[in-house]
N, C-alpha and C. Protein backbone atom coordinates (compact mmCIF):
# COMPACT_ATOMS: atom_id res chain seq x y z
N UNK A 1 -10.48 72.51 -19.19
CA UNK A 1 -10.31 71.11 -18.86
C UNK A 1 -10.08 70.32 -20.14
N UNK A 2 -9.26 69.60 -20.24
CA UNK A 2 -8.83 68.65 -21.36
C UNK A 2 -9.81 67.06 -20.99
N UNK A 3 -10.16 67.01 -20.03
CA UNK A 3 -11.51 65.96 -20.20
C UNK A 3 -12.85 65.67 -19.54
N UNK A 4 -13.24 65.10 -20.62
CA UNK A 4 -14.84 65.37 -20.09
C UNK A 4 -15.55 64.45 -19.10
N UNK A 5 -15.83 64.97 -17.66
CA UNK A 5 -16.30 63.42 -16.65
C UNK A 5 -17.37 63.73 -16.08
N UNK A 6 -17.87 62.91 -15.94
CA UNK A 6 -19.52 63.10 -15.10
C UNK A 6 -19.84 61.45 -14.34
N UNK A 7 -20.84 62.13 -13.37
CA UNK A 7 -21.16 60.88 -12.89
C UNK A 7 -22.93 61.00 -12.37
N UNK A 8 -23.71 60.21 -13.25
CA UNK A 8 -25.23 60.94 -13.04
C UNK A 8 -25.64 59.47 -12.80
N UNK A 9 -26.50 59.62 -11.88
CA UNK A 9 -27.33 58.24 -11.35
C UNK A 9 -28.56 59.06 -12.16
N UNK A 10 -29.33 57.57 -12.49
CA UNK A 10 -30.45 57.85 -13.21
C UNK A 10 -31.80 56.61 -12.38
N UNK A 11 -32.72 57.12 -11.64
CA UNK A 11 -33.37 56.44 -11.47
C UNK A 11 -34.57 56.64 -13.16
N UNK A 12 -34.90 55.38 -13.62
CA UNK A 12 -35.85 55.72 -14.49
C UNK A 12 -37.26 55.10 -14.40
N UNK A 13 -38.45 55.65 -14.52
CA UNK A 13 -39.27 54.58 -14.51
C UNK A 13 -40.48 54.54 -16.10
N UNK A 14 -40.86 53.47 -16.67
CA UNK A 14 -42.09 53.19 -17.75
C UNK A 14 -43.13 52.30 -17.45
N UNK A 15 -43.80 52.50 -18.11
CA UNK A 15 -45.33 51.81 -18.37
C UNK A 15 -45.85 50.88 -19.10
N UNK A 16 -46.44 50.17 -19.57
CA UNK A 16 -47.15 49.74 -20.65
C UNK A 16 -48.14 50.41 -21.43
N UNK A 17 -48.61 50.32 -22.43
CA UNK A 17 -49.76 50.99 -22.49
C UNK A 17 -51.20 49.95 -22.22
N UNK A 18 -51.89 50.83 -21.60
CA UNK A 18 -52.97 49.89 -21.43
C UNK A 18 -53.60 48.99 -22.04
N UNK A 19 -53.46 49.15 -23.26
CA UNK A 19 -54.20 48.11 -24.12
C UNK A 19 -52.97 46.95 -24.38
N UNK A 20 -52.06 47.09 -24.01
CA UNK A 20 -50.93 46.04 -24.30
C UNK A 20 -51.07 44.64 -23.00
N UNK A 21 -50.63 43.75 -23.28
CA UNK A 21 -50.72 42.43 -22.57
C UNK A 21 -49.74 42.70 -21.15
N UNK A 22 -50.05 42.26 -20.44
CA UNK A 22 -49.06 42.30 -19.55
C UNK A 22 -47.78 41.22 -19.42
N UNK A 23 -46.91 41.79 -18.92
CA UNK A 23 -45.88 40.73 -18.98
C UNK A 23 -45.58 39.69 -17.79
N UNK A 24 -45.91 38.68 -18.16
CA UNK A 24 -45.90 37.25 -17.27
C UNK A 24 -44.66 37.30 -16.21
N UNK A 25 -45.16 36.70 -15.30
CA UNK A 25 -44.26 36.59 -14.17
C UNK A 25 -42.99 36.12 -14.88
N UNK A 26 -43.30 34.85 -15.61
CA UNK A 26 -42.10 34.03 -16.09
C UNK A 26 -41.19 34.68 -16.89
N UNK A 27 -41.80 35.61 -17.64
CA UNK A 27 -40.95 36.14 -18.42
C UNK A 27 -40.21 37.78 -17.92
N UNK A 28 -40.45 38.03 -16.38
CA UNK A 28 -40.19 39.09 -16.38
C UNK A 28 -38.18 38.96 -15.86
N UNK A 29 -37.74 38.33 -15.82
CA UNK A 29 -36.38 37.89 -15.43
C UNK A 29 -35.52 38.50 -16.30
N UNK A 30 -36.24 37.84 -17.91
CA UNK A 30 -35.40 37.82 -19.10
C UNK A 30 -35.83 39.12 -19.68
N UNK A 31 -37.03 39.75 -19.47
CA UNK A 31 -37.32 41.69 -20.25
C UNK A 31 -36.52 42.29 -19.18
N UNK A 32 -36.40 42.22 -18.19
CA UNK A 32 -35.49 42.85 -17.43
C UNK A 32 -33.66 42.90 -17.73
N UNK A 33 -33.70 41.79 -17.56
CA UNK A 33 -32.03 41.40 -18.10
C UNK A 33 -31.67 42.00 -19.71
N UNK A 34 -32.84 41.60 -20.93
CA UNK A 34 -32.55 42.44 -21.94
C UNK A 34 -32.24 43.91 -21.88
N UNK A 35 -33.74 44.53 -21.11
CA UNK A 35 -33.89 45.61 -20.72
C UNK A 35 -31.89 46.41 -20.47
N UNK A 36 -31.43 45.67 -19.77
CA UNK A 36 -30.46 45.69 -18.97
C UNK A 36 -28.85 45.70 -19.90
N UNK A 37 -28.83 44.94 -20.51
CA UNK A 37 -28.08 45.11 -21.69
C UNK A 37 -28.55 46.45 -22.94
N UNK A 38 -29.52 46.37 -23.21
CA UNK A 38 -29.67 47.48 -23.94
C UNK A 38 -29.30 48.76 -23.37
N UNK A 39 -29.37 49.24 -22.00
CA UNK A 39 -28.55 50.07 -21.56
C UNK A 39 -27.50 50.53 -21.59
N UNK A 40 -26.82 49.32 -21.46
CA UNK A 40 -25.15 49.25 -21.33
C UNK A 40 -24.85 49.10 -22.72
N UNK A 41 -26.08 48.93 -23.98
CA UNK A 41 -25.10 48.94 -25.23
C UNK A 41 -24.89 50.68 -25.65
N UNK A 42 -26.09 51.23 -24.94
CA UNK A 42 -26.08 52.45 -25.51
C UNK A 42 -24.63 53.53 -24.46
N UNK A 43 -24.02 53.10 -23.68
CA UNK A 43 -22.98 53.03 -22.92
C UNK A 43 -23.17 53.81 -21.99
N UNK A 44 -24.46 53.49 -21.24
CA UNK A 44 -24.51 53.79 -19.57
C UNK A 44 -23.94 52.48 -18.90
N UNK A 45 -24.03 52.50 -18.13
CA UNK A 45 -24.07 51.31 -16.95
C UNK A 45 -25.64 51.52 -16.42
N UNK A 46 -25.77 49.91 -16.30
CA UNK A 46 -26.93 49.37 -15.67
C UNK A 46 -26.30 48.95 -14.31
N UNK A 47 -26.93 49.48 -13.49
CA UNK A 47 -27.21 49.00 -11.91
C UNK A 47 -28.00 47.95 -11.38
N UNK A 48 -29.00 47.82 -11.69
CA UNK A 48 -30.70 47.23 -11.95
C UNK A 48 -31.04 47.42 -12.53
N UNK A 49 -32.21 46.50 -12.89
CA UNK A 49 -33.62 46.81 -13.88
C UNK A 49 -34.55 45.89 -13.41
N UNK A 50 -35.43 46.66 -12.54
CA UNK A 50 -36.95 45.47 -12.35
C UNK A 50 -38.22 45.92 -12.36
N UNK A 51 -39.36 45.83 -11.61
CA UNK A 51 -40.51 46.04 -11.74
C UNK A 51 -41.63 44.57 -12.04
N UNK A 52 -42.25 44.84 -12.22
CA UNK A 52 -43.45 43.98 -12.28
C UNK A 52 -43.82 44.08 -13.55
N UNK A 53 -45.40 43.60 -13.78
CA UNK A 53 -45.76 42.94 -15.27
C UNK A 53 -46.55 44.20 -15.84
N UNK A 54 -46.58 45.22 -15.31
CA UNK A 54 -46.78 46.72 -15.95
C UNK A 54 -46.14 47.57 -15.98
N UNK A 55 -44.65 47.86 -15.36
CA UNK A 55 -44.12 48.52 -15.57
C UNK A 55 -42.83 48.48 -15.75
N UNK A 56 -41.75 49.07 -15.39
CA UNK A 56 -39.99 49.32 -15.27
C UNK A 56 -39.79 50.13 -14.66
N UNK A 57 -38.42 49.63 -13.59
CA UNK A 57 -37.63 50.46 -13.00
C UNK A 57 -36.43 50.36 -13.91
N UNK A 58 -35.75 51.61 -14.10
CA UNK A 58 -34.20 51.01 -14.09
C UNK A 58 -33.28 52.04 -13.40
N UNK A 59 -31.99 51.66 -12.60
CA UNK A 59 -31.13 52.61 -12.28
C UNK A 59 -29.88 52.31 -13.10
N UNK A 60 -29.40 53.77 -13.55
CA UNK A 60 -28.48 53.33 -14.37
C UNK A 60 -27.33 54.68 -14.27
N UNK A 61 -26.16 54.45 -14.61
CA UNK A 61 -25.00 55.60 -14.43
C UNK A 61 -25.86 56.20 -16.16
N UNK A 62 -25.67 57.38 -16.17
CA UNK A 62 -25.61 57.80 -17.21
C UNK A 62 -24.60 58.17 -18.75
N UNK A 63 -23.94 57.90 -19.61
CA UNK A 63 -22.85 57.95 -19.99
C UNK A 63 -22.88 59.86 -20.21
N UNK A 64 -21.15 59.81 -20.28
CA UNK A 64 -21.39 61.59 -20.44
C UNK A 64 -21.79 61.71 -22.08
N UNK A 65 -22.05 60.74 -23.13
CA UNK A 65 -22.32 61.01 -24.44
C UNK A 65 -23.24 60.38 -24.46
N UNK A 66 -24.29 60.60 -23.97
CA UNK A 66 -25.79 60.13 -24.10
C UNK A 66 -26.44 60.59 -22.93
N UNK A 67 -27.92 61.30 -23.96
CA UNK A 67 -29.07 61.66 -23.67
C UNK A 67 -29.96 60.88 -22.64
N UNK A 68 -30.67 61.42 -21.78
CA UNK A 68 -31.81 60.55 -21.50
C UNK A 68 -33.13 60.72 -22.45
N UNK A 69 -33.47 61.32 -23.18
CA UNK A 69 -34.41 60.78 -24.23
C UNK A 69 -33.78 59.79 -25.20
N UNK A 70 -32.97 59.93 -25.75
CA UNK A 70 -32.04 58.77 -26.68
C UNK A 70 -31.68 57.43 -26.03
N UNK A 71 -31.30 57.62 -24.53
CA UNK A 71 -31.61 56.38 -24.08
C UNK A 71 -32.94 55.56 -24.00
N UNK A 72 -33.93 56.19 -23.30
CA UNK A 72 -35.28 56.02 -23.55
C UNK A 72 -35.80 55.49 -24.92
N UNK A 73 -35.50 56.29 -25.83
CA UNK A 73 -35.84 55.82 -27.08
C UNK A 73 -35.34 54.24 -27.43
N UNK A 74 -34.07 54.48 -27.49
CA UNK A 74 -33.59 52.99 -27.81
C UNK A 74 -34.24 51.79 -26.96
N UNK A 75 -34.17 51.96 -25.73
CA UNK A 75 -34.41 50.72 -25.11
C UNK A 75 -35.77 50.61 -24.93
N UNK A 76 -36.92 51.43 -25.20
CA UNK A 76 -38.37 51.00 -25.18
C UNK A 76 -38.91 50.55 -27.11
N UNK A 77 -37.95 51.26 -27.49
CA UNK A 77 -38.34 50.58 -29.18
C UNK A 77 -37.28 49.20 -29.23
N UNK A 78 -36.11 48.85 -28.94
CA UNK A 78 -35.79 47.42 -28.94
C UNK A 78 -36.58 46.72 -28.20
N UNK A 79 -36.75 47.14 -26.97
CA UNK A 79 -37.25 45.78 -25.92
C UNK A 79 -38.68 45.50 -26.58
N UNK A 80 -39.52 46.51 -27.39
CA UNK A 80 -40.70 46.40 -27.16
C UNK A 80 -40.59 45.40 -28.60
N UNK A 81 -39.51 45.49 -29.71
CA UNK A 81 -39.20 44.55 -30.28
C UNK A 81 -39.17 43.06 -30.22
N UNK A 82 -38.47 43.36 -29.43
CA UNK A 82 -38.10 42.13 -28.59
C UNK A 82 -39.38 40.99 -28.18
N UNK A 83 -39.67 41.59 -27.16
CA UNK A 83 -41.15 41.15 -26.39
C UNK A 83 -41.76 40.91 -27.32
N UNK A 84 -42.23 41.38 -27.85
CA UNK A 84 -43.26 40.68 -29.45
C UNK A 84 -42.55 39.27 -29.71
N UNK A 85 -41.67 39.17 -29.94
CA UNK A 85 -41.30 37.20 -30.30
C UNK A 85 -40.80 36.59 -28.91
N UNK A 86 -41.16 36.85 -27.78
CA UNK A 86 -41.01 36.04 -26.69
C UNK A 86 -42.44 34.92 -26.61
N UNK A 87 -43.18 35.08 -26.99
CA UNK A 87 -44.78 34.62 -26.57
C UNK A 87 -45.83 35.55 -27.53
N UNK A 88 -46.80 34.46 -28.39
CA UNK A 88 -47.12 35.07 -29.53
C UNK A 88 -48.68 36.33 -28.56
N UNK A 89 -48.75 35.93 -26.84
CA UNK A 89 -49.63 36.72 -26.72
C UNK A 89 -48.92 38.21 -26.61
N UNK A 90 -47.46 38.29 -26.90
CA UNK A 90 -47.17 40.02 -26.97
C UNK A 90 -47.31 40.36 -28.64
N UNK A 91 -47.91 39.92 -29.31
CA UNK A 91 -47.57 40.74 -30.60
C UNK A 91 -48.27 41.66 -30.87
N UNK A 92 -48.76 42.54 -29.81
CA UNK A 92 -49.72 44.04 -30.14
C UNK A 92 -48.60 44.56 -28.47
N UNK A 93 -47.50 44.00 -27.81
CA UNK A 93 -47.56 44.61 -26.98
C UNK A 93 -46.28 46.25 -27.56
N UNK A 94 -46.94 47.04 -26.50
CA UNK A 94 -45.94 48.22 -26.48
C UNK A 94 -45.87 49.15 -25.19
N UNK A 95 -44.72 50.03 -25.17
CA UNK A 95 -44.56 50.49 -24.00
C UNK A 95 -45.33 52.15 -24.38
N UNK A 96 -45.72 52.74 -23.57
CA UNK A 96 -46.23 54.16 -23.03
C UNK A 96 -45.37 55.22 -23.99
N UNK A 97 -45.56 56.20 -24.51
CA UNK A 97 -44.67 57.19 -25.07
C UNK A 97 -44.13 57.71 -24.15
N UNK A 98 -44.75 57.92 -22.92
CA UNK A 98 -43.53 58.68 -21.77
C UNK A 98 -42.65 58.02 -20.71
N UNK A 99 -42.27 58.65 -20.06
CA UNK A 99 -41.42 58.12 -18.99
C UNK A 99 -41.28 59.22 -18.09
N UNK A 100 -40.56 58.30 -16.94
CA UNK A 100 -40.16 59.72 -15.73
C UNK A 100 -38.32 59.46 -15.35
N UNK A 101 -37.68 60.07 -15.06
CA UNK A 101 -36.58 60.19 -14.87
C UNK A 101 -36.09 61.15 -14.01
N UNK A 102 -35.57 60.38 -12.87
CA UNK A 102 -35.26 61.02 -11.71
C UNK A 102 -33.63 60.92 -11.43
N UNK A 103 -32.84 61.99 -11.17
CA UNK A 103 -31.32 62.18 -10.48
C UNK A 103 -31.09 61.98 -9.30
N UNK A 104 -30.59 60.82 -9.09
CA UNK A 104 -30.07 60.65 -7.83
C UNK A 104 -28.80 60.58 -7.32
N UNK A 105 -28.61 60.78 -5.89
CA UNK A 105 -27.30 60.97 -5.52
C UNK A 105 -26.60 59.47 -5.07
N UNK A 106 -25.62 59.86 -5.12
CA UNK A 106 -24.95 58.63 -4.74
C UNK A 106 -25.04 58.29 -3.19
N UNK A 107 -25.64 58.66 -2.30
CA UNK A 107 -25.80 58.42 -0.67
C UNK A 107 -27.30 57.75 -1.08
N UNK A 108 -28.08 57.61 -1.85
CA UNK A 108 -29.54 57.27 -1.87
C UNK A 108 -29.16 55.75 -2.67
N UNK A 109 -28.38 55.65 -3.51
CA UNK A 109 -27.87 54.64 -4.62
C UNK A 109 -28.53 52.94 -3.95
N UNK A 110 -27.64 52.73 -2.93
CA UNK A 110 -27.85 51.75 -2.37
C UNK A 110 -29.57 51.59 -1.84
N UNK A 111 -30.04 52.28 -1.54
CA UNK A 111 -31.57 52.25 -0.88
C UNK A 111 -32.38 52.57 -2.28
N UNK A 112 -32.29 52.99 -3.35
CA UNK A 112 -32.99 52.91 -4.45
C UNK A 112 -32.88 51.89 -4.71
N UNK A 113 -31.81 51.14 -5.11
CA UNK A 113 -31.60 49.54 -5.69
C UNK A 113 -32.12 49.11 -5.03
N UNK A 114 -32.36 48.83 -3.60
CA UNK A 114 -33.17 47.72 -2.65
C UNK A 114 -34.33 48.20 -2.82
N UNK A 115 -34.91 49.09 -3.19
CA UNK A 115 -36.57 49.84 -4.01
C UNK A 115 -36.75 49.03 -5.07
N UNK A 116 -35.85 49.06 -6.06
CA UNK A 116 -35.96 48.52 -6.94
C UNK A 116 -36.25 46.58 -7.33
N UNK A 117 -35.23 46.52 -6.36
CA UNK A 117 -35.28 44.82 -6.22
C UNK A 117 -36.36 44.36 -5.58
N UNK A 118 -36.95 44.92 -4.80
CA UNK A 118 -38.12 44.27 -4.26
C UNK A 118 -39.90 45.24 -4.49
N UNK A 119 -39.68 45.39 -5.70
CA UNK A 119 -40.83 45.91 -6.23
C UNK A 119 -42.20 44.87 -6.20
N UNK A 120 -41.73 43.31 -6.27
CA UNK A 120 -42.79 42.81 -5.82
C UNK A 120 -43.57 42.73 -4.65
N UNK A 121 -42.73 43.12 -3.93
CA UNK A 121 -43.13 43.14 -2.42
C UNK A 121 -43.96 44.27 -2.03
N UNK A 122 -43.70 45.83 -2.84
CA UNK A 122 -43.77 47.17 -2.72
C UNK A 122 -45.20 46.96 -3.62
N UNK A 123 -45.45 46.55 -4.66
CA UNK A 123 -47.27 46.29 -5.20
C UNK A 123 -47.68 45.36 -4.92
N UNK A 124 -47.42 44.61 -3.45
CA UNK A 124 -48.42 43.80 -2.86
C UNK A 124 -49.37 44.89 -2.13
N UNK A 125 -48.76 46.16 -1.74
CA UNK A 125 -49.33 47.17 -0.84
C UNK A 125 -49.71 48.43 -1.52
N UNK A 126 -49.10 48.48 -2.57
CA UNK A 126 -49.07 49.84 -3.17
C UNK A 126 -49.40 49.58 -5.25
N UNK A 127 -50.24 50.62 -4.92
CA UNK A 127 -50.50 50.13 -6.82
C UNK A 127 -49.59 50.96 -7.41
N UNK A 128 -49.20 50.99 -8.81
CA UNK A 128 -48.07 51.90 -9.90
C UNK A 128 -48.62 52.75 -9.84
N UNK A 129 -50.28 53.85 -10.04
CA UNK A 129 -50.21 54.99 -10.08
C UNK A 129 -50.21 55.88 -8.82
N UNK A 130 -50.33 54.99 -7.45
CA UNK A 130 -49.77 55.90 -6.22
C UNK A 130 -48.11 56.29 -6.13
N UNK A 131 -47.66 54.98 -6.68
CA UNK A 131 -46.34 55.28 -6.90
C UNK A 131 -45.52 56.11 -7.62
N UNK A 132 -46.10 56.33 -8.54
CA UNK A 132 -45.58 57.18 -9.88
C UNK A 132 -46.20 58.61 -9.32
N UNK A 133 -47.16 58.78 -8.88
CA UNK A 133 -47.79 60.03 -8.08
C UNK A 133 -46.71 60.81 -6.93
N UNK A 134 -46.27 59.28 -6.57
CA UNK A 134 -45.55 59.36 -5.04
C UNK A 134 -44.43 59.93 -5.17
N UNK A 135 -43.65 59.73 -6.43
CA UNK A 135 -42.63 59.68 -6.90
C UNK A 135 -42.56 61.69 -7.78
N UNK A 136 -43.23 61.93 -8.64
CA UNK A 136 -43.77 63.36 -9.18
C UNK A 136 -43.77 64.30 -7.67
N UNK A 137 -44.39 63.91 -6.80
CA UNK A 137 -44.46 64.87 -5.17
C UNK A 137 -43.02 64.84 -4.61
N UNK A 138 -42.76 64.10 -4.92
CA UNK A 138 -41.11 63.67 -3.62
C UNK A 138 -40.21 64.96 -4.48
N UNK A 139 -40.41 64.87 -6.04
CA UNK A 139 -39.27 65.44 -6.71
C UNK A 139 -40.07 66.96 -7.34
N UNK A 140 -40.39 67.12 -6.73
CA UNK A 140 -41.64 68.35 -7.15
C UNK A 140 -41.73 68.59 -8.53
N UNK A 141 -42.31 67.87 -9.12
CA UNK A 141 -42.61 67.24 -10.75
C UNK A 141 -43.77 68.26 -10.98
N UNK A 142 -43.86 69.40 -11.70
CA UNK A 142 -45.18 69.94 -11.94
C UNK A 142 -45.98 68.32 -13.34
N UNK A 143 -47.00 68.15 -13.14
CA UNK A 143 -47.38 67.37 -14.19
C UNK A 143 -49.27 67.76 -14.36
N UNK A 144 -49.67 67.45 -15.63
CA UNK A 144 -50.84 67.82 -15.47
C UNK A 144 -51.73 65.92 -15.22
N UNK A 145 -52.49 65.87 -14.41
CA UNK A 145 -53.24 64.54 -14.20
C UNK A 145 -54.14 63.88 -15.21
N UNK A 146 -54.45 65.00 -16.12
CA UNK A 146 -55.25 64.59 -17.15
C UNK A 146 -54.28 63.46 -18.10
N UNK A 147 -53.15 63.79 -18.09
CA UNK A 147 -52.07 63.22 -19.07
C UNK A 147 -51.20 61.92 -18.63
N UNK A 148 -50.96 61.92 -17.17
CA UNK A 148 -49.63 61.59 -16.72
C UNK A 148 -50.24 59.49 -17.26
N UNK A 149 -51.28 59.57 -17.48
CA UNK A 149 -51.94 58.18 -17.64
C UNK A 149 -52.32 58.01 -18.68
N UNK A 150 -52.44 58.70 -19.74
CA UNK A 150 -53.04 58.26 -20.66
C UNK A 150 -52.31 57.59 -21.49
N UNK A 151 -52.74 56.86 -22.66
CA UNK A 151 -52.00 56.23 -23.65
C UNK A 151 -51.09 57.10 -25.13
């Protein structure tokens, strides 16, 4: 083949670390939207990016010249940049060393994004570590429990 094509949906999800501040309702519009550009600089496409004031969703195309740890990397060391001069109560904040990253198909695409967009609605009922649990079972994630939480 003379060229190289792919097409990878990336559901992704992160954390905070516990000792970090949480991120304010008000400001979660604009870590998201950054969030969201930093994706697309590293040249995936962003689909979404939301979640609540402890964590991140993002769905994103994957580029065929980039990693998902290299993506990861970049966009939790800028944003977490970032967030530090939004409001002087983030200047100890940071995100989790891990993450989870899930492949999805393009028949699920549309019903992940509406997961995604209404995550406030989804931890009025459900807390992040049933979810992230929920999420490791669905995709048969071996993980050890001692770890999947810690800082």
């Amino acid at each position: 083949m003379s060229q190289s094509l792919s097409k990878i949906y990336l559901h992704i999800i992160f954390h905070i670390k516990t000792s970090s501040p949480a991120i304010k309702e008000e400001h979660l519009e604009r870590v998201h939207s950054y969030i969201g550009q930093l994706v697309n600089t590293t040249g995936c496409q962003t689909l979404i990016v939301g979640g609540v004031s402890n964590h991140v969703h993002i769905v994103c195309q994957l580029s065929k010249n980039e990693t998902v740890s290299h993506l990861l990397e970049e966009v939790k060391r800028n944003s977490s940049r970032w967030i530090k001069t939004i409001d002087d109560r983030y200047g100890h904040f940071a995100w989790q060393g891990g993450y989870a990253a899930f492949s999805i198909s393009e028949s699920v695409l549309p019903k992940t994004i509406n997961y995604v967009r209404n995550q406030k609605a989804h931890h009025e009922k459900s807390s992040f570590r049933k979810e992230y649990l929920d999420f490791l079972k669905h995709y048969k994630v071996e993980y050890d429990e001692r770890y999947v939480f810690s800082d």
